[in-house]
ModelCIF file with pLDDT and N, C-alpha, C, O atoms, coordinates in Angstrom:
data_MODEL
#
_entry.id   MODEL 
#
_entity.id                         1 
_entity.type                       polymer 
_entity.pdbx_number_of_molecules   1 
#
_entity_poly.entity_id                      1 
_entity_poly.type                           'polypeptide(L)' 
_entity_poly.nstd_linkage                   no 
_entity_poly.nstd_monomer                   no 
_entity_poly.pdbx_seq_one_letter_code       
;(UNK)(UNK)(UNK)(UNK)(UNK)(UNK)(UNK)(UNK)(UNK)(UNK)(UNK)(UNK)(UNK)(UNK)(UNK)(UNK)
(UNK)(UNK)(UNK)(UNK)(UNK)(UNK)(UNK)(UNK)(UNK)(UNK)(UNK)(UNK)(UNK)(UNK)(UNK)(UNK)
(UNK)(UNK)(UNK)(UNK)(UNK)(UNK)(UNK)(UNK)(UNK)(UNK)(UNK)(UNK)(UNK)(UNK)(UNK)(UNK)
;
_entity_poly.pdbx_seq_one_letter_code_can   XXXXXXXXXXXXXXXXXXXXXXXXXXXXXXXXXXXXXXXXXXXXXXXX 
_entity_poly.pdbx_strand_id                 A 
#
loop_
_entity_poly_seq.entity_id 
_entity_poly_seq.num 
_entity_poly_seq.mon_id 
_entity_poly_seq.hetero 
1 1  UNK n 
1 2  UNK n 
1 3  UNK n 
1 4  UNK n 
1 5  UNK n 
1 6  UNK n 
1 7  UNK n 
1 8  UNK n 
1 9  UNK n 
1 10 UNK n 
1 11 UNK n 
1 12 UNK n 
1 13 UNK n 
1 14 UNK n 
1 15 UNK n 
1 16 UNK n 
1 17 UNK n 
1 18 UNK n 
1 19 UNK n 
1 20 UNK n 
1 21 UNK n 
1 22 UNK n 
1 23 UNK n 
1 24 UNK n 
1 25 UNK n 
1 26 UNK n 
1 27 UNK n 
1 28 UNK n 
1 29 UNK n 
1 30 UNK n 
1 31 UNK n 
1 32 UNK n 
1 33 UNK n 
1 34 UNK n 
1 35 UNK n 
1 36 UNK n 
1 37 UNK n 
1 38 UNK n 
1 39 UNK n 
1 40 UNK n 
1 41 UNK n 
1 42 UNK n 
1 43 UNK n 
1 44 UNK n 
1 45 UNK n 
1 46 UNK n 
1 47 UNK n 
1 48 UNK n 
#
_struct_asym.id          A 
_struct_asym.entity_id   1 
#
loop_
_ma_qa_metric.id 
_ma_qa_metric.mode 
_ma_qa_metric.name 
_ma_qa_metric.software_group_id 
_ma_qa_metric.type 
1 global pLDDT . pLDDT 
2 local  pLDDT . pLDDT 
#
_ma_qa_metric_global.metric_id      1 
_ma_qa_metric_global.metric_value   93.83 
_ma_qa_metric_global.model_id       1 
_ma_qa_metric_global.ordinal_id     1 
#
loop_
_ma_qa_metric_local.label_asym_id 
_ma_qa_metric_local.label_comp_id 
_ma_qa_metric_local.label_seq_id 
_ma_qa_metric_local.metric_id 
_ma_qa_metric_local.metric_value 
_ma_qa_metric_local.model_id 
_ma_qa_metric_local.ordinal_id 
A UNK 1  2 97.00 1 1  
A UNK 2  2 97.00 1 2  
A UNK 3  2 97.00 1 3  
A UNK 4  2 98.00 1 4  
A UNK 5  2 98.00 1 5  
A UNK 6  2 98.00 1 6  
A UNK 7  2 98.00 1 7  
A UNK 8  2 98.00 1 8  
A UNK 9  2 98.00 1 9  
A UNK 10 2 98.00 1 10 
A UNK 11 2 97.00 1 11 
A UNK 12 2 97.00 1 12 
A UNK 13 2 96.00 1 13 
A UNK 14 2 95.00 1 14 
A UNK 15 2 95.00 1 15 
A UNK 16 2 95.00 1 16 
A UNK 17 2 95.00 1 17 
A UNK 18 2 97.00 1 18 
A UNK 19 2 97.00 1 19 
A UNK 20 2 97.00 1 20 
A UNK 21 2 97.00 1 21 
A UNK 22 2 98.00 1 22 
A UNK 23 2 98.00 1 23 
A UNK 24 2 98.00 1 24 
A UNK 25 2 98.00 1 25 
A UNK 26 2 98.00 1 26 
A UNK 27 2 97.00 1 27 
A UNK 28 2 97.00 1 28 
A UNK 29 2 97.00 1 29 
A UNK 30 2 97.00 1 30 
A UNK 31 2 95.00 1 31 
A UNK 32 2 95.00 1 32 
A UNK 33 2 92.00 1 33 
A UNK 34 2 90.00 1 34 
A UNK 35 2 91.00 1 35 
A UNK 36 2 90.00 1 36 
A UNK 37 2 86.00 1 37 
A UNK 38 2 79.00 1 38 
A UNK 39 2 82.00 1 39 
A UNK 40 2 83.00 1 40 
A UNK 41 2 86.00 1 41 
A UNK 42 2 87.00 1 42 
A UNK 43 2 89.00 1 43 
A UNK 44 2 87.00 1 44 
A UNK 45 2 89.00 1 45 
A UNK 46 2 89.00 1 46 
A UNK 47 2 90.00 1 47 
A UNK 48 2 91.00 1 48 
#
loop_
_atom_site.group_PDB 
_atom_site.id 
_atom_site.type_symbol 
_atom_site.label_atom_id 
_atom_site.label_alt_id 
_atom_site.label_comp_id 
_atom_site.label_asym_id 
_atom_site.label_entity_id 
_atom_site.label_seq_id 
_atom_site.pdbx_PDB_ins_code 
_atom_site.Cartn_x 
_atom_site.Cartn_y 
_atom_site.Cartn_z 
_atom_site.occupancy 
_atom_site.B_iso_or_equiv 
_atom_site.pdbx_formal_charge 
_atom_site.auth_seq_id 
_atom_site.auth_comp_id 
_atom_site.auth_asym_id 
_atom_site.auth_atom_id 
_atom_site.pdbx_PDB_model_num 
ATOM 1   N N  . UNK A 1 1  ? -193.458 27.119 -92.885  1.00 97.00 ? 1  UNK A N  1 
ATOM 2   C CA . UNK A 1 1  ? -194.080 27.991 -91.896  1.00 97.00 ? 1  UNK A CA 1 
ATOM 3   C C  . UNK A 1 1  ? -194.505 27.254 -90.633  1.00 97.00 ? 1  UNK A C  1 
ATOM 4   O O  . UNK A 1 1  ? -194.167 27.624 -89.509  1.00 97.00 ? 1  UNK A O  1 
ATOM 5   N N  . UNK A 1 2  ? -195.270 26.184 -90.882  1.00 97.00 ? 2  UNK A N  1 
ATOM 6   C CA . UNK A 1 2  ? -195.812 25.368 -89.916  1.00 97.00 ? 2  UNK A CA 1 
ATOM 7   C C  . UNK A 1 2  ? -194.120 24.922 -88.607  1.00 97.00 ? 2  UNK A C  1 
ATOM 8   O O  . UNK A 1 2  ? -194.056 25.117 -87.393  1.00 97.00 ? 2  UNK A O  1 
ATOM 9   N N  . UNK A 1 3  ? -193.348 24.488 -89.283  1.00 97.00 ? 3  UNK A N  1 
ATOM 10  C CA . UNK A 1 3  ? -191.997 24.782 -88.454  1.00 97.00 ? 3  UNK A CA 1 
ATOM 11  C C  . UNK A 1 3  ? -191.460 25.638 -88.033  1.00 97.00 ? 3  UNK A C  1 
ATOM 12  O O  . UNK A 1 3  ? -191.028 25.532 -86.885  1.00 97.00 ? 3  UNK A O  1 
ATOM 13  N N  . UNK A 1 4  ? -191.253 26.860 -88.781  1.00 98.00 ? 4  UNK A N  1 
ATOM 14  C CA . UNK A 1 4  ? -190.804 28.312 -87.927  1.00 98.00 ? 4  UNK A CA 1 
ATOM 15  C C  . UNK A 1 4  ? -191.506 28.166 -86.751  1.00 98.00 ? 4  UNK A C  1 
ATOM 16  O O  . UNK A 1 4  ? -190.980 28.068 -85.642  1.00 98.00 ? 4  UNK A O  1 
ATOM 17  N N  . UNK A 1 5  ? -193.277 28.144 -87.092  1.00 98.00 ? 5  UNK A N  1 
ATOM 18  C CA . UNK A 1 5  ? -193.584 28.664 -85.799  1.00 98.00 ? 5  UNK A CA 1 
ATOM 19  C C  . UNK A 1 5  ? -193.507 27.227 -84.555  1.00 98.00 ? 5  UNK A C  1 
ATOM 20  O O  . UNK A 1 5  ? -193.638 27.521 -83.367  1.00 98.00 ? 5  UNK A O  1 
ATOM 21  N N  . UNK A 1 6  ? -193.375 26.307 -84.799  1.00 98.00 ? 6  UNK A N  1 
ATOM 22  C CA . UNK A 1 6  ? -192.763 25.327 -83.873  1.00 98.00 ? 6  UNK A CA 1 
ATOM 23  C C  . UNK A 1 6  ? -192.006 25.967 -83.131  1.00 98.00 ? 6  UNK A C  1 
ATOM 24  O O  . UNK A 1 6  ? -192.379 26.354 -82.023  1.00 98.00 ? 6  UNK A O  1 
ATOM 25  N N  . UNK A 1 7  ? -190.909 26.174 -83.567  1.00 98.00 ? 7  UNK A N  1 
ATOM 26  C CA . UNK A 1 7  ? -189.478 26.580 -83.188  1.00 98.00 ? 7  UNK A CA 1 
ATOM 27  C C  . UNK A 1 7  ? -189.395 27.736 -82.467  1.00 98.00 ? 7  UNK A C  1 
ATOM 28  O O  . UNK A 1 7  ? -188.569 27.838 -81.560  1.00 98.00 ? 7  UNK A O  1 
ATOM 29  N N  . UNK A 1 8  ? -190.519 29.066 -82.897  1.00 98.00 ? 8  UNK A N  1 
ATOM 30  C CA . UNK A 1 8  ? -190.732 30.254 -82.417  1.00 98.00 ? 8  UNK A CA 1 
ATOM 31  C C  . UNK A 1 8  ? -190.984 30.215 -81.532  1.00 98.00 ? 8  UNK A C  1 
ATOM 32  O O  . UNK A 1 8  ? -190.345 30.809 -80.663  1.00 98.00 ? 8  UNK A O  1 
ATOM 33  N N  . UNK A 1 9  ? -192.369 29.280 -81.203  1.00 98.00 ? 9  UNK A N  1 
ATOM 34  C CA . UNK A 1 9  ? -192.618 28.889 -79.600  1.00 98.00 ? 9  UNK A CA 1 
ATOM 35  C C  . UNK A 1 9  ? -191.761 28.057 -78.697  1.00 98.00 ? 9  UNK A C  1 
ATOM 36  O O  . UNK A 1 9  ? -191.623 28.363 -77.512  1.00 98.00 ? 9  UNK A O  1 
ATOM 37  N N  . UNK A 1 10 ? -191.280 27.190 -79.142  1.00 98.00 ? 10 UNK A N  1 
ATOM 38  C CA . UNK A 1 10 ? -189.823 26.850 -78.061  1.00 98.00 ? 10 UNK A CA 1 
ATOM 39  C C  . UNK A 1 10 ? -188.956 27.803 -77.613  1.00 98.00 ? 10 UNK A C  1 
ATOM 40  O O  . UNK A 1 10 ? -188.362 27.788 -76.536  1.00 98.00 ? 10 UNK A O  1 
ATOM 41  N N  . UNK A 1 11 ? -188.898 28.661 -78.498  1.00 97.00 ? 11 UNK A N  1 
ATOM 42  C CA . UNK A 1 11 ? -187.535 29.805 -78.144  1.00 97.00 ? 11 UNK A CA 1 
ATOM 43  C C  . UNK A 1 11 ? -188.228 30.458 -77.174  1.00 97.00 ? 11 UNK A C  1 
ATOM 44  O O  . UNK A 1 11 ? -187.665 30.503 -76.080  1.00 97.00 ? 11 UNK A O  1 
ATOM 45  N N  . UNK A 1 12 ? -189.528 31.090 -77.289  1.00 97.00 ? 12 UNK A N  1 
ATOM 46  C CA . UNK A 1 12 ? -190.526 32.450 -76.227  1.00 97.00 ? 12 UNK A CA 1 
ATOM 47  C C  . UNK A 1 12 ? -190.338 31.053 -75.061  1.00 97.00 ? 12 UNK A C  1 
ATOM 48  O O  . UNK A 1 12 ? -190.042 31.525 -73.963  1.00 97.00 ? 12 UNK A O  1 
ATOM 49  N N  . UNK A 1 13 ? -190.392 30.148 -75.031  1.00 96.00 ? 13 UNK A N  1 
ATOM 50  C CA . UNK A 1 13 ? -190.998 29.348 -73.681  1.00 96.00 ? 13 UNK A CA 1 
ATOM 51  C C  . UNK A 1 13 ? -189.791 29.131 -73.028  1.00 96.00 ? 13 UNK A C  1 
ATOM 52  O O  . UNK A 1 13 ? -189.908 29.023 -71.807  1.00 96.00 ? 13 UNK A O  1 
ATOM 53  N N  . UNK A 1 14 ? -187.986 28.977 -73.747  1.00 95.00 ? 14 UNK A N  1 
ATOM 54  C CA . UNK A 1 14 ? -186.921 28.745 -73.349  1.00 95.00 ? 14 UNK A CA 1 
ATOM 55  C C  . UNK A 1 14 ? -186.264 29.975 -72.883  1.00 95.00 ? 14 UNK A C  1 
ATOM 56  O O  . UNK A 1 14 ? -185.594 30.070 -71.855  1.00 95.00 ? 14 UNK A O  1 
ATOM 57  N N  . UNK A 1 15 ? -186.541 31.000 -73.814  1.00 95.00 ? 15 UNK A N  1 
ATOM 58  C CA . UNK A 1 15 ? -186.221 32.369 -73.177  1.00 95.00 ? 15 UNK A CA 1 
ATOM 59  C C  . UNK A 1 15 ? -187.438 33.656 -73.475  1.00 95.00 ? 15 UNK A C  1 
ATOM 60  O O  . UNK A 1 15 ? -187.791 34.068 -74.580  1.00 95.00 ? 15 UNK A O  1 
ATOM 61  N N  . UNK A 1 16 ? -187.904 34.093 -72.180  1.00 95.00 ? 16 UNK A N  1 
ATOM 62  C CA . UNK A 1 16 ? -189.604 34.911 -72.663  1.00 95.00 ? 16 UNK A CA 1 
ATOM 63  C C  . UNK A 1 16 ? -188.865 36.128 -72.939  1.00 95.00 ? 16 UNK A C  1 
ATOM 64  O O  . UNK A 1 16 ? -189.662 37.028 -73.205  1.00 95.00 ? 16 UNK A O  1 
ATOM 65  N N  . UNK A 1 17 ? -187.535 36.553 -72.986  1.00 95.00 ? 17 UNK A N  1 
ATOM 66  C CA . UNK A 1 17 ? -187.060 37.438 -73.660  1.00 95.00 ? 17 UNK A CA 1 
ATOM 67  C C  . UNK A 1 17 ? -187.274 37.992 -75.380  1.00 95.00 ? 17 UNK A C  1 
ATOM 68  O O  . UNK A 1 17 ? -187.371 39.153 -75.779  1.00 95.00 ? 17 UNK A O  1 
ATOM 69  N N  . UNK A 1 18 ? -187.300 36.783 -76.132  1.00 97.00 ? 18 UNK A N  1 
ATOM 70  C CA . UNK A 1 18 ? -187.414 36.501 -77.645  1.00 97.00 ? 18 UNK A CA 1 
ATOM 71  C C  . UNK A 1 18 ? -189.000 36.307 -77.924  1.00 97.00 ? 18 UNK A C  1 
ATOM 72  O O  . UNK A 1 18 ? -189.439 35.792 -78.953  1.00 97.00 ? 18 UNK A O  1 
ATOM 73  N N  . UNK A 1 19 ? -189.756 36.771 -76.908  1.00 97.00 ? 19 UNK A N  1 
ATOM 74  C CA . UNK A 1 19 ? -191.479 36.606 -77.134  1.00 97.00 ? 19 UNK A CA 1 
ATOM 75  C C  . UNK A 1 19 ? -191.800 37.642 -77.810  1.00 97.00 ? 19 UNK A C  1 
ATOM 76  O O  . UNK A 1 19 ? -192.821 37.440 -78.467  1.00 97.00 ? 19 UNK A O  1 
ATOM 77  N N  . UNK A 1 20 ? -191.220 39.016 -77.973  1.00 97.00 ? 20 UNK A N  1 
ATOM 78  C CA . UNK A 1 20 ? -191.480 39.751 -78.943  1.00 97.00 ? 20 UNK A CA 1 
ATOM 79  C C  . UNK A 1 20 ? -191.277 39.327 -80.517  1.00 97.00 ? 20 UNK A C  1 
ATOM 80  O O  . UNK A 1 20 ? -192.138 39.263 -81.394  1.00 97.00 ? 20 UNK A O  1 
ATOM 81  N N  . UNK A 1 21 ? -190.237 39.128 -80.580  1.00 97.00 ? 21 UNK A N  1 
ATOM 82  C CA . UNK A 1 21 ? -189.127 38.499 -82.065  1.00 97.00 ? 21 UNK A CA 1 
ATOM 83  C C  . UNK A 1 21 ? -190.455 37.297 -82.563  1.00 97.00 ? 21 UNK A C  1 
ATOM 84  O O  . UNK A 1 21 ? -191.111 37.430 -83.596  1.00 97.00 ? 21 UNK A O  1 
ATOM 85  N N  . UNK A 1 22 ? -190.640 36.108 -81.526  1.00 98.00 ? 22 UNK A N  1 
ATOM 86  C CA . UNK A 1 22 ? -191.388 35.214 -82.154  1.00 98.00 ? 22 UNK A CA 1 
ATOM 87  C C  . UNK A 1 22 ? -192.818 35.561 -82.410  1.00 98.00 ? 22 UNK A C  1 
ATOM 88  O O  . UNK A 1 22 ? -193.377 34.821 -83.219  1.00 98.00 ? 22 UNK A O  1 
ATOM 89  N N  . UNK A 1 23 ? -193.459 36.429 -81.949  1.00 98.00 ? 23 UNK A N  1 
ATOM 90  C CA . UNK A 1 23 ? -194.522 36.750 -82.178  1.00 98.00 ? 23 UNK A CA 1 
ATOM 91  C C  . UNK A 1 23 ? -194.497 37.277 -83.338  1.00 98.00 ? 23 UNK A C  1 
ATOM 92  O O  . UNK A 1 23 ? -195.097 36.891 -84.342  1.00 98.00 ? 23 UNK A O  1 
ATOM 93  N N  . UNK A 1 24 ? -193.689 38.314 -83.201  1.00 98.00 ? 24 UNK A N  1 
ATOM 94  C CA . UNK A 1 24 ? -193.927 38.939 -85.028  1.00 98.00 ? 24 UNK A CA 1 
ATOM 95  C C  . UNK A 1 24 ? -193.368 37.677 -86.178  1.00 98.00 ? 24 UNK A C  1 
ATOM 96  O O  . UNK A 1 24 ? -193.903 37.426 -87.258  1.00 98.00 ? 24 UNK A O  1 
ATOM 97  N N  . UNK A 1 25 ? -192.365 37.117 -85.696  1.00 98.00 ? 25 UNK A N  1 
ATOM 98  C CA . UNK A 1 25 ? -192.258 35.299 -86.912  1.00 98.00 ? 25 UNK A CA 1 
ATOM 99  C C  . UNK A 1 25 ? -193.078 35.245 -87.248  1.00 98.00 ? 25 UNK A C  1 
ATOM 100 O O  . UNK A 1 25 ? -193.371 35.696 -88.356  1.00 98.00 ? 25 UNK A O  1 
ATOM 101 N N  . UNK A 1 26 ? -194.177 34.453 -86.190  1.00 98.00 ? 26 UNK A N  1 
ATOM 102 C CA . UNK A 1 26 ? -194.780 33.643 -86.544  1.00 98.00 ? 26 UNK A CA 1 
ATOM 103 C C  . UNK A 1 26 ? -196.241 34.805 -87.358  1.00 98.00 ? 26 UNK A C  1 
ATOM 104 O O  . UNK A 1 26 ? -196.873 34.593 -88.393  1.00 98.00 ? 26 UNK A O  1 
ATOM 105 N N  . UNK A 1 27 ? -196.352 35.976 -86.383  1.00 97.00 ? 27 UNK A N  1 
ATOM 106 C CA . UNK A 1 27 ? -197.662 36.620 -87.459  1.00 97.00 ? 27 UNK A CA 1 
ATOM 107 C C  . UNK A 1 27 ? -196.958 36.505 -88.724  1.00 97.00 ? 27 UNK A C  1 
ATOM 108 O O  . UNK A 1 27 ? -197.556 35.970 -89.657  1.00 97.00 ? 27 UNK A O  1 
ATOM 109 N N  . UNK A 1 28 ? -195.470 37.039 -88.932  1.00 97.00 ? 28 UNK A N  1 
ATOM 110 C CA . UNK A 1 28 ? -195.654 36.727 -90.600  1.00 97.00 ? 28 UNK A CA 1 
ATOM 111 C C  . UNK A 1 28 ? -195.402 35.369 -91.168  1.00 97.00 ? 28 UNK A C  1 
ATOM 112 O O  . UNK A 1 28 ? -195.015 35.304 -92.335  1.00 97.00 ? 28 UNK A O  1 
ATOM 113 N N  . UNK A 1 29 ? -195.639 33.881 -90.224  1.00 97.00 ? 29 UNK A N  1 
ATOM 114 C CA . UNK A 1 29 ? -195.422 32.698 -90.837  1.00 97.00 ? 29 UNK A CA 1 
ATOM 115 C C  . UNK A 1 29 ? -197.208 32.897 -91.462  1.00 97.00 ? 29 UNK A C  1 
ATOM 116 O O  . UNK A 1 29 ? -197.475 32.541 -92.609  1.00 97.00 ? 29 UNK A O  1 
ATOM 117 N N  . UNK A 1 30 ? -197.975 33.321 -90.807  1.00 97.00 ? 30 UNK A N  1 
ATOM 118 C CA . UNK A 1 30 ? -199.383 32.905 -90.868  1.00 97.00 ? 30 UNK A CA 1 
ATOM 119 C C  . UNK A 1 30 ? -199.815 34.244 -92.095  1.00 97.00 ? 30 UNK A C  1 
ATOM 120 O O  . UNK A 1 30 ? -200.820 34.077 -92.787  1.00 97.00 ? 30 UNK A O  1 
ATOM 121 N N  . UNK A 1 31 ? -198.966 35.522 -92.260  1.00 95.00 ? 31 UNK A N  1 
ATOM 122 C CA . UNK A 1 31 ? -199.594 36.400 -93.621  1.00 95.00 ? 31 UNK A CA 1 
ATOM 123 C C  . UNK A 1 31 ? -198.836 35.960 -94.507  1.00 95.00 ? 31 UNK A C  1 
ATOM 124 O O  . UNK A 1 31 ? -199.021 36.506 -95.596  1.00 95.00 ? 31 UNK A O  1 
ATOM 125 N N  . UNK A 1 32 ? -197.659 34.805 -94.478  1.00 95.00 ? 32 UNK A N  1 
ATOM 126 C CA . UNK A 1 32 ? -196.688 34.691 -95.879  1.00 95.00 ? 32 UNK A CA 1 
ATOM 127 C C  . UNK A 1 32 ? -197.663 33.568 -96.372  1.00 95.00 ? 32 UNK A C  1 
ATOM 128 O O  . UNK A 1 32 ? -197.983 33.581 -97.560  1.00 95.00 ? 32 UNK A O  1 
ATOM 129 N N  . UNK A 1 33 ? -198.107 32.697 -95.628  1.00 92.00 ? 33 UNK A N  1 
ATOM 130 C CA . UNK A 1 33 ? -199.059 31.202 -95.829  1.00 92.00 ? 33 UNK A CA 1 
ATOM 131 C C  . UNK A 1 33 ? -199.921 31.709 -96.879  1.00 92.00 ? 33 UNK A C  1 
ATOM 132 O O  . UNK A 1 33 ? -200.072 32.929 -96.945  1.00 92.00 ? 33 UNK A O  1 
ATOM 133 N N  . UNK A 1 34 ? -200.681 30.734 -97.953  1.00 90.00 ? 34 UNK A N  1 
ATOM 134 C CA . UNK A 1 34 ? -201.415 30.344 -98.517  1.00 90.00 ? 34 UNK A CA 1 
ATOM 135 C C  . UNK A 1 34 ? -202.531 29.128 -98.143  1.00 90.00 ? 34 UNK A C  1 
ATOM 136 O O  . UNK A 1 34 ? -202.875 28.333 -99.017  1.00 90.00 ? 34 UNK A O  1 
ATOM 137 N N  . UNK A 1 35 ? -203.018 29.060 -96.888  1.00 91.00 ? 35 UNK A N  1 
ATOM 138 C CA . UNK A 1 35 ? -202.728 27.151 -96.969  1.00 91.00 ? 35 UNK A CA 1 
ATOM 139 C C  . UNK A 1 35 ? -204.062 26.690 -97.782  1.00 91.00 ? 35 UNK A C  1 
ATOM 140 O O  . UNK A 1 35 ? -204.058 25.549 -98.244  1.00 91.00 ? 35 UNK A O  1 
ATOM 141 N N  . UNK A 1 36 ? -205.275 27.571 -97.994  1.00 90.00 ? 36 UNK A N  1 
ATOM 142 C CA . UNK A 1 36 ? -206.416 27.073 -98.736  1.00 90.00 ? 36 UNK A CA 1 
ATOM 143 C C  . UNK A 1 36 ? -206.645 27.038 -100.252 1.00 90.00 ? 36 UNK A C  1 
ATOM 144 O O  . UNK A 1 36 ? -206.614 27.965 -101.062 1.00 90.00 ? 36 UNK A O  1 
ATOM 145 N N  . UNK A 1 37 ? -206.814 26.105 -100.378 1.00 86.00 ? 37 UNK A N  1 
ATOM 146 C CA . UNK A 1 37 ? -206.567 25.562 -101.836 1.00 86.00 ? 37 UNK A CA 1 
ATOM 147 C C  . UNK A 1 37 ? -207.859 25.821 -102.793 1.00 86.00 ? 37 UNK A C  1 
ATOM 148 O O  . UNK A 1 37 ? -209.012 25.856 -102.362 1.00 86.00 ? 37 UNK A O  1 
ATOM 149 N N  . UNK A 1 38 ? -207.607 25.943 -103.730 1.00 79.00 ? 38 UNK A N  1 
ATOM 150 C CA . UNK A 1 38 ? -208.586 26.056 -104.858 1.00 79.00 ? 38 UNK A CA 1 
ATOM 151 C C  . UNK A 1 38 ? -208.921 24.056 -105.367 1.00 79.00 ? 38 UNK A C  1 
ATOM 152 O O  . UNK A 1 38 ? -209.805 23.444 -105.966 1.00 79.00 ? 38 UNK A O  1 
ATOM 153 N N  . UNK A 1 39 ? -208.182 23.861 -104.979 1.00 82.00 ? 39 UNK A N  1 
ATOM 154 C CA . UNK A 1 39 ? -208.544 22.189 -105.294 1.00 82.00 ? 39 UNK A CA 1 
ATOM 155 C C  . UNK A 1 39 ? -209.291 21.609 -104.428 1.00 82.00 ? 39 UNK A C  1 
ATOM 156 O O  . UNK A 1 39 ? -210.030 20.690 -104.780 1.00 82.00 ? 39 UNK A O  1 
ATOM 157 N N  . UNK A 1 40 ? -209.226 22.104 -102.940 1.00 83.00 ? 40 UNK A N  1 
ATOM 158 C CA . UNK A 1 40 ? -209.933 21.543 -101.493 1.00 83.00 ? 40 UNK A CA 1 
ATOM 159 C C  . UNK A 1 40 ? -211.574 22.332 -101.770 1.00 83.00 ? 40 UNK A C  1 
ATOM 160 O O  . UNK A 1 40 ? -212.579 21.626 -101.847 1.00 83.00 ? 40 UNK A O  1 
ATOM 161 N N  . UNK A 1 41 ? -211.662 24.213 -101.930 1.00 86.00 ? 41 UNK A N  1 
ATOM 162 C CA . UNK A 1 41 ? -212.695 24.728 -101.731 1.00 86.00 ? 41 UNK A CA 1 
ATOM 163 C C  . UNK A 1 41 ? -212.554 25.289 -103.485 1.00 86.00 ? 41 UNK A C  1 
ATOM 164 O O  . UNK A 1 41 ? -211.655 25.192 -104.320 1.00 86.00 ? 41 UNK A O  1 
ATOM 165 N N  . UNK A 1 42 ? -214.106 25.971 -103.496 1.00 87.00 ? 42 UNK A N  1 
ATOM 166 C CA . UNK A 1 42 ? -214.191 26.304 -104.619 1.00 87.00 ? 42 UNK A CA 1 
ATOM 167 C C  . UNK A 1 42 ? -213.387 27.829 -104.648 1.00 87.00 ? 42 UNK A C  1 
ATOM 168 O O  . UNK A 1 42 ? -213.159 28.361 -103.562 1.00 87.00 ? 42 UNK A O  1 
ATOM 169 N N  . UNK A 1 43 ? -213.012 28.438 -105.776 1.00 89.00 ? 43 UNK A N  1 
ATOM 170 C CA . UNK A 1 43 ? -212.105 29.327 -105.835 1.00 89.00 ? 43 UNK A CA 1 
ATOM 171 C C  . UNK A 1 43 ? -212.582 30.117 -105.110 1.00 89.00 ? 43 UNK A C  1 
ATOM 172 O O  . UNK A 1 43 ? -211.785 30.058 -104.174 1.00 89.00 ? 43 UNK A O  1 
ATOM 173 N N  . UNK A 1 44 ? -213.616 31.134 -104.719 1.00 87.00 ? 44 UNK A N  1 
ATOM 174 C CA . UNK A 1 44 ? -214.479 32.289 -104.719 1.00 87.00 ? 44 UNK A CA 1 
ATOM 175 C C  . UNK A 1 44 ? -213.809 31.760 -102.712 1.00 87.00 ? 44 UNK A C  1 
ATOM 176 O O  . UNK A 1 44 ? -213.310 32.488 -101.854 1.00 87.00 ? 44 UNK A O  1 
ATOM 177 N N  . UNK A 1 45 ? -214.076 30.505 -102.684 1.00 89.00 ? 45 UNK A N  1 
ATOM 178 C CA . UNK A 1 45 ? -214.506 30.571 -101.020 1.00 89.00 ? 45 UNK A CA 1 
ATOM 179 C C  . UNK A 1 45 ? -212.969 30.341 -100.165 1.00 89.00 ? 45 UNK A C  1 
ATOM 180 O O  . UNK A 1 45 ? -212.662 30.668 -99.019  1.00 89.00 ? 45 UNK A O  1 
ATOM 181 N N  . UNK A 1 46 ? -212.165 29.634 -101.248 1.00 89.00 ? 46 UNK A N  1 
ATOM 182 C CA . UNK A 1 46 ? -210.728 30.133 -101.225 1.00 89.00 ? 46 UNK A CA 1 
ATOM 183 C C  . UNK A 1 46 ? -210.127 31.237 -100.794 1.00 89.00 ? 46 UNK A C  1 
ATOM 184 O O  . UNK A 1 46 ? -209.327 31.336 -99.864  1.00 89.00 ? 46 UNK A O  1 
ATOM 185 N N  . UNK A 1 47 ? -210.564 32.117 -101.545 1.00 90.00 ? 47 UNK A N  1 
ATOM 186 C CA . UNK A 1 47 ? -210.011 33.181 -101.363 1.00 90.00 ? 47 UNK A CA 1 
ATOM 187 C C  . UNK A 1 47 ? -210.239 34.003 -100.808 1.00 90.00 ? 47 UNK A C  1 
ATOM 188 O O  . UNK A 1 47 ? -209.593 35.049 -100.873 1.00 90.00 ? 47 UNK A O  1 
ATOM 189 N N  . UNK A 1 48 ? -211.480 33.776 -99.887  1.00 91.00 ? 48 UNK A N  1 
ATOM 190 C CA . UNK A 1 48 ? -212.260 34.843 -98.642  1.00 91.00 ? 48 UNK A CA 1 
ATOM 191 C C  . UNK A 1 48 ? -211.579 33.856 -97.422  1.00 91.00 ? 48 UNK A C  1 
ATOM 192 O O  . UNK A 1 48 ? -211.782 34.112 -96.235  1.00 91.00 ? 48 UNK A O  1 
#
């Protein structure tokens, strides 16, 4: 995910045509993500 959206933003900045397309990418790079861990925070605070 962290790369899609790299890439998403090069494309909107190379052509602002594809700024629609990458915007919705990357919102769903950031609702497909998990990135907080139950090993880093305690479960409860994880998951809020």
């Amino acid at each position: 995910y962290a790369d899609a959206r790299s890439y998403a933003r090069n494309s909107m900045e190379s052509d602002p045509a594809f700024a629609g397309k990458c915007n919705l990418l990357i919102g769903l790079c950031y609702a497909s993500s998990q990135p907080f861990s139950s090993s880093e925070y305690p479960a409860a605070k994880a998951a809020i």
